[in-house]
PDB file of N, CA and C in Angstrom:
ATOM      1  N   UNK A   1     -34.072-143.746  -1.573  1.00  0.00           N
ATOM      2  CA  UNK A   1     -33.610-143.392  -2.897  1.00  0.00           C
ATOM      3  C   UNK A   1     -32.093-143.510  -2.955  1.00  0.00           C
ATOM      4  N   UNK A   2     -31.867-144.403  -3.608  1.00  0.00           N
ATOM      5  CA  UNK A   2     -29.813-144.549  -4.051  1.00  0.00           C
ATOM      6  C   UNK A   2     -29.882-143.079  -4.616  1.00  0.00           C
ATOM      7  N   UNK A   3     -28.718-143.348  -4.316  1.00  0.00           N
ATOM      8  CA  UNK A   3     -27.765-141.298  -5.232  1.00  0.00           C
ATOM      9  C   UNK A   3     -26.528-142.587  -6.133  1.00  0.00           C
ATOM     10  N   UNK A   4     -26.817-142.225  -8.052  1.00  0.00           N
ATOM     11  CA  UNK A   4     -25.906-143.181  -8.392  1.00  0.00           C
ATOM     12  C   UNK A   4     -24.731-141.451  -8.905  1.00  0.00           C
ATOM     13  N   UNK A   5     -23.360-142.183  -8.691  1.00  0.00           N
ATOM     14  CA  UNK A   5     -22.462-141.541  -8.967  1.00  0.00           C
ATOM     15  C   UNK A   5     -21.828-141.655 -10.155  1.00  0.00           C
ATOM     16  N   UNK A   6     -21.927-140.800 -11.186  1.00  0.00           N
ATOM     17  CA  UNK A   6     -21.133-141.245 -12.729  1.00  0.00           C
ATOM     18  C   UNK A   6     -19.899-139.537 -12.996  1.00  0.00           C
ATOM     19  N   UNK A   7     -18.278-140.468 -13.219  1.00  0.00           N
ATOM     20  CA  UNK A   7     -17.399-139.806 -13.364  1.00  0.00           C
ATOM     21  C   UNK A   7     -17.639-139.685 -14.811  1.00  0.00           C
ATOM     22  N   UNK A   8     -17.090-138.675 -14.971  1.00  0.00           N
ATOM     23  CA  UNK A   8     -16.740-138.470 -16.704  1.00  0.00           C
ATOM     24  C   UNK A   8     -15.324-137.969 -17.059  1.00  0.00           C
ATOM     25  N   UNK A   9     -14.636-137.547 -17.585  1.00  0.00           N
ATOM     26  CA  UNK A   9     -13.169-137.094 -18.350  1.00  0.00           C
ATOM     27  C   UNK A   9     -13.843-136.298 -19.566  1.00  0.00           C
ATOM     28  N   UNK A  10     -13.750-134.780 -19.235  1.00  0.00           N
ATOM     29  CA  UNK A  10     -14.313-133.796 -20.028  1.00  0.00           C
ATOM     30  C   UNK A  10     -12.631-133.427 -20.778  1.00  0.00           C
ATOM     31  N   UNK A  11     -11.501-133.573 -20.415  1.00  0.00           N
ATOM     32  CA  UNK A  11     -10.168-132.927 -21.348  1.00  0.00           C
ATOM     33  C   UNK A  11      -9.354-133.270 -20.858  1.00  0.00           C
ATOM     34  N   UNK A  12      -7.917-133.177 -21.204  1.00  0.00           N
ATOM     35  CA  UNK A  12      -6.666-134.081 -21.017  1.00  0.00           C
ATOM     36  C   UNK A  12      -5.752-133.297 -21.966  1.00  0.00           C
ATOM     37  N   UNK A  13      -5.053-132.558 -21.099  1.00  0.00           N
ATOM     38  CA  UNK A  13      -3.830-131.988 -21.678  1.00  0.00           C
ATOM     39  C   UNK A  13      -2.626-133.301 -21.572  1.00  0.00           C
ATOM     40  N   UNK A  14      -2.091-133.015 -22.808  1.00  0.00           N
ATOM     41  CA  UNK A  14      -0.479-134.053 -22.955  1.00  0.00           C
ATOM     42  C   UNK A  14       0.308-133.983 -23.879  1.00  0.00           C
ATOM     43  N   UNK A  15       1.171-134.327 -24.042  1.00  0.00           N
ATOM     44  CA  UNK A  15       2.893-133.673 -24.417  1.00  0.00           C
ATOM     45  C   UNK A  15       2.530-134.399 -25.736  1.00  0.00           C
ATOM     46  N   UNK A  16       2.661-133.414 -26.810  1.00  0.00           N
ATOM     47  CA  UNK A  16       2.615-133.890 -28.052  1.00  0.00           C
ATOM     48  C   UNK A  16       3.804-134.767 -28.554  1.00  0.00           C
ATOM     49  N   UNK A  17       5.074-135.026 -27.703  1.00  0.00           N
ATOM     50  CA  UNK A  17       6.138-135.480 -28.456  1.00  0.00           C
ATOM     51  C   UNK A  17       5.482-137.462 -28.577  1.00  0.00           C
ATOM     52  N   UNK A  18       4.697-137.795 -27.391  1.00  0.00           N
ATOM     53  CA  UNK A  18       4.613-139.068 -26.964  1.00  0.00           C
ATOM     54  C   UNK A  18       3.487-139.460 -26.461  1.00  0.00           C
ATOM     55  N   UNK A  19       2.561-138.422 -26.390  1.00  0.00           N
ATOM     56  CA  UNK A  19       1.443-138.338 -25.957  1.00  0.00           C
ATOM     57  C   UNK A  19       1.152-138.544 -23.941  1.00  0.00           C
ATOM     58  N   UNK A  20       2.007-138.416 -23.537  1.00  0.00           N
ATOM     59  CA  UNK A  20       1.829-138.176 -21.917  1.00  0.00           C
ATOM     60  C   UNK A  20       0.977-137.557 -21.450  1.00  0.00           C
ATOM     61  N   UNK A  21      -0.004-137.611 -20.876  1.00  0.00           N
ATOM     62  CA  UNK A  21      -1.355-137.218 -19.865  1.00  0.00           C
ATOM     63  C   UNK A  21      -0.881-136.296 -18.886  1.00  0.00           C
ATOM     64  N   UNK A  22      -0.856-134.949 -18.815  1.00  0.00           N
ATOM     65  CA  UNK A  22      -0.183-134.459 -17.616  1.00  0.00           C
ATOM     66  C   UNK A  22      -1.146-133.816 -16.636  1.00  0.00           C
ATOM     67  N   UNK A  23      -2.446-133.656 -17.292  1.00  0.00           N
ATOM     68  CA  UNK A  23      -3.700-133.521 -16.462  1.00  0.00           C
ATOM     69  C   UNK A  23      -4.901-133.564 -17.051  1.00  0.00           C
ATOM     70  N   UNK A  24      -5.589-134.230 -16.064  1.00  0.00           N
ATOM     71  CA  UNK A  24      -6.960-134.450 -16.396  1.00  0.00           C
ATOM     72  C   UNK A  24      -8.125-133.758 -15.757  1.00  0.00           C
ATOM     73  N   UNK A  25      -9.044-133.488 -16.806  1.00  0.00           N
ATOM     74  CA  UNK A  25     -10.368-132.719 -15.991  1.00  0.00           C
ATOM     75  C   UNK A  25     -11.632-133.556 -15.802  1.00  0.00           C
ATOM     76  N   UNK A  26     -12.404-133.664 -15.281  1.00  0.00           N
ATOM     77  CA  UNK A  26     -13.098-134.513 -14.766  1.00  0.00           C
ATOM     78  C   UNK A  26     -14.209-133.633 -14.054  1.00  0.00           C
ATOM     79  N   UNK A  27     -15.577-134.509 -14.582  1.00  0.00           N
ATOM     80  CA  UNK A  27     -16.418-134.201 -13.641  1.00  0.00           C
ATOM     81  C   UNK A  27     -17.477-135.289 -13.003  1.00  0.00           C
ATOM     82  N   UNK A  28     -17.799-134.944 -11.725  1.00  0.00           N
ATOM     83  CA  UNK A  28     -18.664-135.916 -11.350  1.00  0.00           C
ATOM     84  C   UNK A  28     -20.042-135.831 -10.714  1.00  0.00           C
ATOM     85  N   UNK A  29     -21.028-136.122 -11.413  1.00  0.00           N
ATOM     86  CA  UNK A  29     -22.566-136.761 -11.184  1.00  0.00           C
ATOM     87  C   UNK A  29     -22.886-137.285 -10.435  1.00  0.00           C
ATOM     88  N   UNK A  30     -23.778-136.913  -9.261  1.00  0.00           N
ATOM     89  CA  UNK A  30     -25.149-137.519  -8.698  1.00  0.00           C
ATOM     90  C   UNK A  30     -26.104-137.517  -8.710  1.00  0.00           C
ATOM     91  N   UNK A  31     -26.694-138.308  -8.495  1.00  0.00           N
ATOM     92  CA  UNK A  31     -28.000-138.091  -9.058  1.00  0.00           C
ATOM     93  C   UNK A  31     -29.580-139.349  -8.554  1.00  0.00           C
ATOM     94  N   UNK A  32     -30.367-138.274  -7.286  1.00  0.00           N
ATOM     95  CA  UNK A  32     -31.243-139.455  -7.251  1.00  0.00           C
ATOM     96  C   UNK A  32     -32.095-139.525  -7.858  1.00  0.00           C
ATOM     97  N   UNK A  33     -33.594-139.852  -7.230  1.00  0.00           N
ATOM     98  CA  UNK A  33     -34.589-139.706  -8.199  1.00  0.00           C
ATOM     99  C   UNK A  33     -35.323-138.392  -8.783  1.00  0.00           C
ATOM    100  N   UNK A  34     -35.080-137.334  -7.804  1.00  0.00           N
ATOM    101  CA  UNK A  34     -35.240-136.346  -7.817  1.00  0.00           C
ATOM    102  C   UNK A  34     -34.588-135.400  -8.106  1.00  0.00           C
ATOM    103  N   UNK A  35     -33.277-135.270  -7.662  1.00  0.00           N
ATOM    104  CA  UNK A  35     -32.406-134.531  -7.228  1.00  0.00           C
ATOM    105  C   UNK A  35     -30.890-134.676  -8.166  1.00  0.00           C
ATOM    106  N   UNK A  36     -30.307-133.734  -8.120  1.00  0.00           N
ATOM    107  CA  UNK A  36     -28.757-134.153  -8.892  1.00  0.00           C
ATOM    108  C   UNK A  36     -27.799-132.463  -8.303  1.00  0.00           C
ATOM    109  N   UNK A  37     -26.702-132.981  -8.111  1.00  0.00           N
ATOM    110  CA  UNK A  37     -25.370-132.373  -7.752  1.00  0.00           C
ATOM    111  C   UNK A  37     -24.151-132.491  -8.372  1.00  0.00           C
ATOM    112  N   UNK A  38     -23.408-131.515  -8.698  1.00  0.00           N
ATOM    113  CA  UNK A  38     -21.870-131.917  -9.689  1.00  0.00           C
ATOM    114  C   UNK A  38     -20.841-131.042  -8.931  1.00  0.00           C
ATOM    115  N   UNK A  39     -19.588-131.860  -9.717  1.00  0.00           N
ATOM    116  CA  UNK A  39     -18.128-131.039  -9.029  1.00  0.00           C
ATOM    117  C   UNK A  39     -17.495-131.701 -10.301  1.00  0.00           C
ATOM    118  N   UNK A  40     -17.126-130.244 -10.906  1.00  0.00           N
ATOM    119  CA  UNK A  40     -15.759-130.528 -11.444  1.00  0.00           C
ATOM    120  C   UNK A  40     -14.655-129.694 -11.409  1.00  0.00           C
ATOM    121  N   UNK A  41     -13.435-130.581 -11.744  1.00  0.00           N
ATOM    122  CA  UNK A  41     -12.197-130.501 -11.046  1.00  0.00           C
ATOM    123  C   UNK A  41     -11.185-130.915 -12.213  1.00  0.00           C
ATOM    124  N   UNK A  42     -10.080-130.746 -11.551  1.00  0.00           N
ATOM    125  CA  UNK A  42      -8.700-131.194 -12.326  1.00  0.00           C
ATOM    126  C   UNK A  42      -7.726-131.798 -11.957  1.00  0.00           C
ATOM    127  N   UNK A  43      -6.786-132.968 -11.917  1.00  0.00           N
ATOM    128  CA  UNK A  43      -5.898-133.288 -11.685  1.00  0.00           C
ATOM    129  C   UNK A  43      -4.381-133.880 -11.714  1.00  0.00           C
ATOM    130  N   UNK A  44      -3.504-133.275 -11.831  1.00  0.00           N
ATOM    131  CA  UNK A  44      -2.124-133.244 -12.712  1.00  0.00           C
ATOM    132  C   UNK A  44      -1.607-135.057 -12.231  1.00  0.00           C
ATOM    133  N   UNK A  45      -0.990-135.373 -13.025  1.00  0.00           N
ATOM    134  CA  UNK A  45       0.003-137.308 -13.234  1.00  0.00           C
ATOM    135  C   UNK A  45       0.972-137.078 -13.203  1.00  0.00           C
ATOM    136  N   UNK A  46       2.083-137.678 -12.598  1.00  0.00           N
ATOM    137  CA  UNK A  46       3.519-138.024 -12.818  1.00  0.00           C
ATOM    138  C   UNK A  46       3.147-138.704 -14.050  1.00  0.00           C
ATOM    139  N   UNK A  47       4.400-138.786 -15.044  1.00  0.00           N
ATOM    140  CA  UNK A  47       5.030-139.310 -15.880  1.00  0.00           C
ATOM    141  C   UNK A  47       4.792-140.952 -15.034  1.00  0.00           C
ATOM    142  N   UNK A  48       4.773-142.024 -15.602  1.00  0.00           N
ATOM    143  CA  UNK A  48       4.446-143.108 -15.508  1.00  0.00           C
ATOM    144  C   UNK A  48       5.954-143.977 -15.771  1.00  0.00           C
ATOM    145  N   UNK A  49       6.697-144.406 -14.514  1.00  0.00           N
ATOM    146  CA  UNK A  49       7.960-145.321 -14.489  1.00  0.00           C
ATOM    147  C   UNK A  49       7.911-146.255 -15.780  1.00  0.00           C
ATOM    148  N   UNK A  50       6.249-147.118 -15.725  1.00  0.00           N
ATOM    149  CA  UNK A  50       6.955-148.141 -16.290  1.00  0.00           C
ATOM    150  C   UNK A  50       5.843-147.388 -18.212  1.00  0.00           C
ATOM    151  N   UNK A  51       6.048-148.158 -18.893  1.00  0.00           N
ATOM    152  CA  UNK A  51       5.781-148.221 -20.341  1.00  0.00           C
ATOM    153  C   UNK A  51       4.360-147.250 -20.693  1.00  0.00           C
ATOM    154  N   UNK A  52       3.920-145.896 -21.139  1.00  0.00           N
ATOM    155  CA  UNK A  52       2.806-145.665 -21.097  1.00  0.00           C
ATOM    156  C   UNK A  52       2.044-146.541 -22.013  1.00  0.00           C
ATOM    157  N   UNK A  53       0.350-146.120 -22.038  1.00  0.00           N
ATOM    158  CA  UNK A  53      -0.444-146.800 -23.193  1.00  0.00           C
ATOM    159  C   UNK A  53      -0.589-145.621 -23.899  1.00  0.00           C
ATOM    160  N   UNK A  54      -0.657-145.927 -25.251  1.00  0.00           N
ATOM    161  CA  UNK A  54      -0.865-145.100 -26.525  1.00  0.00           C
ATOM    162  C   UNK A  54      -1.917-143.772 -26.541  1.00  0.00           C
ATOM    163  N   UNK A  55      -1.886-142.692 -26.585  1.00  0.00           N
ATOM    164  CA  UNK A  55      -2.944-141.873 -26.006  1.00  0.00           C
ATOM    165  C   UNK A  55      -3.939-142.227 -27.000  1.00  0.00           C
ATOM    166  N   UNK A  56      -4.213-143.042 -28.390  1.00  0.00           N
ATOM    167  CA  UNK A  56      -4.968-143.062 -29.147  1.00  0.00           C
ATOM    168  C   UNK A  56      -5.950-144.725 -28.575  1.00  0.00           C
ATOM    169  N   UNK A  57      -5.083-145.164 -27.756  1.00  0.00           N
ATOM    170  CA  UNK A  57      -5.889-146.469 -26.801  1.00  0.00           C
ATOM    171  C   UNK A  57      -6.396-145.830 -25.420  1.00  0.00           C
ATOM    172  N   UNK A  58      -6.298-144.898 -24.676  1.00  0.00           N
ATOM    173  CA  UNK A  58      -6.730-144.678 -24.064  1.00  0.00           C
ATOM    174  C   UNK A  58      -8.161-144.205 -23.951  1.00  0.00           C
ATOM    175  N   UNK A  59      -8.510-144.979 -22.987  1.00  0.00           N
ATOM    176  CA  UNK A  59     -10.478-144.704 -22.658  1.00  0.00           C
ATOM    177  C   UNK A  59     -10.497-144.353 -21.434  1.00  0.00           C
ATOM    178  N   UNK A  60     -12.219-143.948 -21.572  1.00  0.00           N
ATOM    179  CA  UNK A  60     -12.515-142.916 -20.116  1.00  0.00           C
ATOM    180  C   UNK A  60     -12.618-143.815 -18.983  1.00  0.00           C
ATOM    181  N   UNK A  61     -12.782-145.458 -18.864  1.00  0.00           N
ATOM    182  CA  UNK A  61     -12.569-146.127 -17.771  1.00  0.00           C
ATOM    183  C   UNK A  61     -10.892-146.276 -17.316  1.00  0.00           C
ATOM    184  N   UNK A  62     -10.437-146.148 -18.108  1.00  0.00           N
ATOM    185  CA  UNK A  62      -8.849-145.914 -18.141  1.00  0.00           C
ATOM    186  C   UNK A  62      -8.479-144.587 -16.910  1.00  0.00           C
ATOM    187  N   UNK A  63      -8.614-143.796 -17.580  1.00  0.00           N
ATOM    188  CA  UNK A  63      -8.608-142.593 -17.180  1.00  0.00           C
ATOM    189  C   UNK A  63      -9.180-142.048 -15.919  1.00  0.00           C
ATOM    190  N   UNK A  64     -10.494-142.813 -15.815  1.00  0.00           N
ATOM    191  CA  UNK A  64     -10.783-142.120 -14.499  1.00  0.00           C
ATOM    192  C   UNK A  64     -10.467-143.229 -13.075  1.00  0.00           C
ATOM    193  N   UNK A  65      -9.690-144.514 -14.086  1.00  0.00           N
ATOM    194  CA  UNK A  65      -9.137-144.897 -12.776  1.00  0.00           C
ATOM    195  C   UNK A  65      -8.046-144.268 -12.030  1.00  0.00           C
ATOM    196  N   UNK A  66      -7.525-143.827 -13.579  1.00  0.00           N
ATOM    197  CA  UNK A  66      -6.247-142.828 -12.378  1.00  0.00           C
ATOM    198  C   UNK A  66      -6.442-142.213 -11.746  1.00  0.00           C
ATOM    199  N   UNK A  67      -7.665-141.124 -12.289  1.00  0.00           N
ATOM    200  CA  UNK A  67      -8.306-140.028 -11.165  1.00  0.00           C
ATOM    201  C   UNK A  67      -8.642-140.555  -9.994  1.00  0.00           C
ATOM    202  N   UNK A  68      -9.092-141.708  -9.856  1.00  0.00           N
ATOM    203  CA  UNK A  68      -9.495-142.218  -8.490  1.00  0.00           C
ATOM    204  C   UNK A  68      -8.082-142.340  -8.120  1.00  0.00           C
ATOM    205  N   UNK A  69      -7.374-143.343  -8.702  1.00  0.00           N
ATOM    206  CA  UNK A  69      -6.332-144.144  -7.976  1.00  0.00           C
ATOM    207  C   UNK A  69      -4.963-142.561  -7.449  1.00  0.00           C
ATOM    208  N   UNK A  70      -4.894-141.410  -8.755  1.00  0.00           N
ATOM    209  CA  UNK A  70      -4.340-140.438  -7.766  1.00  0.00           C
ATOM    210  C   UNK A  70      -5.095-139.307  -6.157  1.00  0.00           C
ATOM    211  N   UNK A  71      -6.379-139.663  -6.137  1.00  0.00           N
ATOM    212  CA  UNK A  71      -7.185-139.128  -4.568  1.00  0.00           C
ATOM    213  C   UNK A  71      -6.809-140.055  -3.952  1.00  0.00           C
ATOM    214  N   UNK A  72      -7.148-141.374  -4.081  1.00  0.00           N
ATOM    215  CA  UNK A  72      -7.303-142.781  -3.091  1.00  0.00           C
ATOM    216  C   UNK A  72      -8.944-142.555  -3.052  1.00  0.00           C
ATOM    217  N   UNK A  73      -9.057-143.597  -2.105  1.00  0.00           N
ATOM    218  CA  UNK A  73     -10.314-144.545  -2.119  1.00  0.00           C
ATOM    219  C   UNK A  73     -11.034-143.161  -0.612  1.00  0.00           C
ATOM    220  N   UNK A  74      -9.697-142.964   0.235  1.00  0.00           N
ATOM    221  CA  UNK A  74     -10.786-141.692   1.209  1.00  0.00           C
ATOM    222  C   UNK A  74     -11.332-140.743   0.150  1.00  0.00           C
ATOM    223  N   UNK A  75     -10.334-139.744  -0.440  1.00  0.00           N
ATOM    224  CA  UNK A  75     -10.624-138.831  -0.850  1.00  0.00           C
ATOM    225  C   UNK A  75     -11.964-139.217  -2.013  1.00  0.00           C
ATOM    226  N   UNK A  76     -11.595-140.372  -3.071  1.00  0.00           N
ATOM    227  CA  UNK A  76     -13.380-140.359  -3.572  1.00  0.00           C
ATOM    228  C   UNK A  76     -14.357-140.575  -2.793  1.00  0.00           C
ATOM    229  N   UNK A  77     -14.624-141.167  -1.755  1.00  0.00           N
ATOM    230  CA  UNK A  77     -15.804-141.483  -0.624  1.00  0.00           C
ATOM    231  C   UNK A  77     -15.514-139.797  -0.616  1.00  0.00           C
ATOM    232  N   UNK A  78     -14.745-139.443  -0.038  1.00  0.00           N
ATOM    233  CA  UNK A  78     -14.939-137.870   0.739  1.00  0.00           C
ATOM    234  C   UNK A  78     -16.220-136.715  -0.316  1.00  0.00           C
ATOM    235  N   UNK A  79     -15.276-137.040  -1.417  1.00  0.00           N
ATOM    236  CA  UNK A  79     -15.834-135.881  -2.512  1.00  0.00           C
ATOM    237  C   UNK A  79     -17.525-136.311  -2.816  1.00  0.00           C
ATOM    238  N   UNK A  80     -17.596-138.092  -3.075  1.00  0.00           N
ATOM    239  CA  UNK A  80     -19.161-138.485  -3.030  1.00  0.00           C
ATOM    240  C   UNK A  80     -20.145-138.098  -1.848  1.00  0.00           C
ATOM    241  N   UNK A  81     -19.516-138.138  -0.747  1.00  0.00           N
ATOM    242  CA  UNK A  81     -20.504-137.991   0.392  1.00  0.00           C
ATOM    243  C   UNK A  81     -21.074-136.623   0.254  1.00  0.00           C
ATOM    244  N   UNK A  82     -20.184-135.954  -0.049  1.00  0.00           N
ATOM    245  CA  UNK A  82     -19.940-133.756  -0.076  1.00  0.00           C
ATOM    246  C   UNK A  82     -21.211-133.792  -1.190  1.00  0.00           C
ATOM    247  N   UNK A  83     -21.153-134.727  -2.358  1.00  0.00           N
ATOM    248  CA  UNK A  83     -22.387-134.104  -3.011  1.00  0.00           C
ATOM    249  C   UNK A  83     -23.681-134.824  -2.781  1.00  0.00           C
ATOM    250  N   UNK A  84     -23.571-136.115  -1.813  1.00  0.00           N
ATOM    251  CA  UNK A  84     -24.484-136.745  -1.373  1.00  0.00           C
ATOM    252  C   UNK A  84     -25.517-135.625  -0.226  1.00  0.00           C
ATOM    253  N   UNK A  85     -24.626-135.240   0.134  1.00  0.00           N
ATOM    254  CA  UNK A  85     -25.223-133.624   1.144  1.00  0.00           C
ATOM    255  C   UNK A  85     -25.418-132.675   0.884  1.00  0.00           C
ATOM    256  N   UNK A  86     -25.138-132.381  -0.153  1.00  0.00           N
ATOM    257  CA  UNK A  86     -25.768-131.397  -1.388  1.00  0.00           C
ATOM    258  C   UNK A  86     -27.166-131.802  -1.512  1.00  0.00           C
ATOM    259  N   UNK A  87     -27.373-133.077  -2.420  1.00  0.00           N
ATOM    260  CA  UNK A  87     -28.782-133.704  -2.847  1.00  0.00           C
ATOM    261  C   UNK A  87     -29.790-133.580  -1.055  1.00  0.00           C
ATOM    262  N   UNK A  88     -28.885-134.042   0.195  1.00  0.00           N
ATOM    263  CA  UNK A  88     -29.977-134.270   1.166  1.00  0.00           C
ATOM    264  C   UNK A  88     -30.132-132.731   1.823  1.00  0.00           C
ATOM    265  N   UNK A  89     -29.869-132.042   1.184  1.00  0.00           N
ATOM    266  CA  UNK A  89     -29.607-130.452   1.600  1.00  0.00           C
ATOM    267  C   UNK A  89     -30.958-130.320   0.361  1.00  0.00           C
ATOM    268  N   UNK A  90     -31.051-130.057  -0.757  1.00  0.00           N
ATOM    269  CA  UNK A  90     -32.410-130.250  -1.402  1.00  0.00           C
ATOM    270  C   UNK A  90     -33.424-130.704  -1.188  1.00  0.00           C
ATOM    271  N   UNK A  91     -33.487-132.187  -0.481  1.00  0.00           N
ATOM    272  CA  UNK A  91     -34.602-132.873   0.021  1.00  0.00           C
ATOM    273  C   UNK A  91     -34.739-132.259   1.317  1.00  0.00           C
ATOM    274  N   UNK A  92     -34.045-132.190   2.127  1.00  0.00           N
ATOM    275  CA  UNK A  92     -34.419-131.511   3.437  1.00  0.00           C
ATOM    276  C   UNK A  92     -34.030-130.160   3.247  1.00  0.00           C
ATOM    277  N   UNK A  93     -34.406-128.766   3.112  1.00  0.00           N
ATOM    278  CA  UNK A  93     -33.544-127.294   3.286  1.00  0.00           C
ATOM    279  C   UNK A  93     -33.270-127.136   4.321  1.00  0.00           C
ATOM    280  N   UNK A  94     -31.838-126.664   4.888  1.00  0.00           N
ATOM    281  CA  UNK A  94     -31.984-126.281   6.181  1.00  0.00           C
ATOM    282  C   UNK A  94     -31.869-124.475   6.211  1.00  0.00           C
ATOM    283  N   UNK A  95     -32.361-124.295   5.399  1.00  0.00           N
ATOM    284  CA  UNK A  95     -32.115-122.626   4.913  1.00  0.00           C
ATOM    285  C   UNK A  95     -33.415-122.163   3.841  1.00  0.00           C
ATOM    286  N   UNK A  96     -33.792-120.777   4.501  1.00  0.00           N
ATOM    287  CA  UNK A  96     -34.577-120.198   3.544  1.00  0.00           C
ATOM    288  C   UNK A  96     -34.670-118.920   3.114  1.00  0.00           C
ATOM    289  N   UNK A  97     -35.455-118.538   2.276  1.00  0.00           N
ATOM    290  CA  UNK A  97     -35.856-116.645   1.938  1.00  0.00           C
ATOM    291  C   UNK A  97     -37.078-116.699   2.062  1.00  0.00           C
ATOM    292  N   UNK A  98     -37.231-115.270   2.051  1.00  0.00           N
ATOM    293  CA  UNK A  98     -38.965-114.900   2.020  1.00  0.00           C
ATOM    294  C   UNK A  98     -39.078-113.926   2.772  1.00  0.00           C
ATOM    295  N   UNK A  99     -40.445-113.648   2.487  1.00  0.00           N
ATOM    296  CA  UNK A  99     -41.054-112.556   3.747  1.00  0.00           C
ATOM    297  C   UNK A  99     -42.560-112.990   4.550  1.00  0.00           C
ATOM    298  N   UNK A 100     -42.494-112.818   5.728  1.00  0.00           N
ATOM    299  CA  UNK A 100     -43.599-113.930   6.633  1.00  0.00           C
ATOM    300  C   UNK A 100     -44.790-113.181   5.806  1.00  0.00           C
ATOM    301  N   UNK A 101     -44.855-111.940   5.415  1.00  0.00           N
ATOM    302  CA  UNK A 101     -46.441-111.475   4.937  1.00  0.00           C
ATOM    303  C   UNK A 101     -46.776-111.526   3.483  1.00  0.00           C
ATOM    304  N   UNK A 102     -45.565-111.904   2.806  1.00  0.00           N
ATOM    305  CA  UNK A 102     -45.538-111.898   1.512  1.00  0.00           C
ATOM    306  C   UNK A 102     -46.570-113.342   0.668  1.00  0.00           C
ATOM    307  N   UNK A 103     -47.598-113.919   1.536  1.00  0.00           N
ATOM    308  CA  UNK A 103     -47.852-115.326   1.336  1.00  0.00           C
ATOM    309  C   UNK A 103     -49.620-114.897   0.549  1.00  0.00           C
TER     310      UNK A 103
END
């Protein structure tokens, strides 16, 4: 069973003078056939050297490239695997409750 991973951009605080992005919230989806796991999170931007884009052009593939591109490429593998072991923590338990006579 694949586990597919879908980011989203739930809010975006930014400077009303020019519209600057100064953080983004984000959450992210797995999900196999069975099973599904989430994490959401937040993460603050430098101001951008060269020319921003218009906050009224900005889209959520936009956006959550930055989120990737400010973790890097470890830290998203890192955070996917964490809920990939979540989902195989469901399919396999390695933990339980109960009572042995309670059956």
């Amino acid at each position: 069973m694949a586990t597919t991973f879908t980011w989203n951009i739930v809010q975006m605080e930014r400077e009303t003078a020019d519209g600057f992005v100064f953080t983004v919230h984000y959450t992210i989806d797995a999900k196999d056939d069975t099973y599904s796991a989430g994490a959401y999170g937040s993460v603050g931007l430098e101001r951008p050297e060269t020319s921003m884009i218009p906050f009224a052009d900005l889209t959520p593939e936009i956006v959550i490239g930055w989120v990737k591109e400010k973790f890097g490429d470890e830290k998203v593998l890192e955070i996917e695997e964490a809920l990939q072991s979540q989902i195989e923590e469901q399919h396999h338990p390695s933990k339980a409750d109960g009572l042995p006579w309670a059956n």
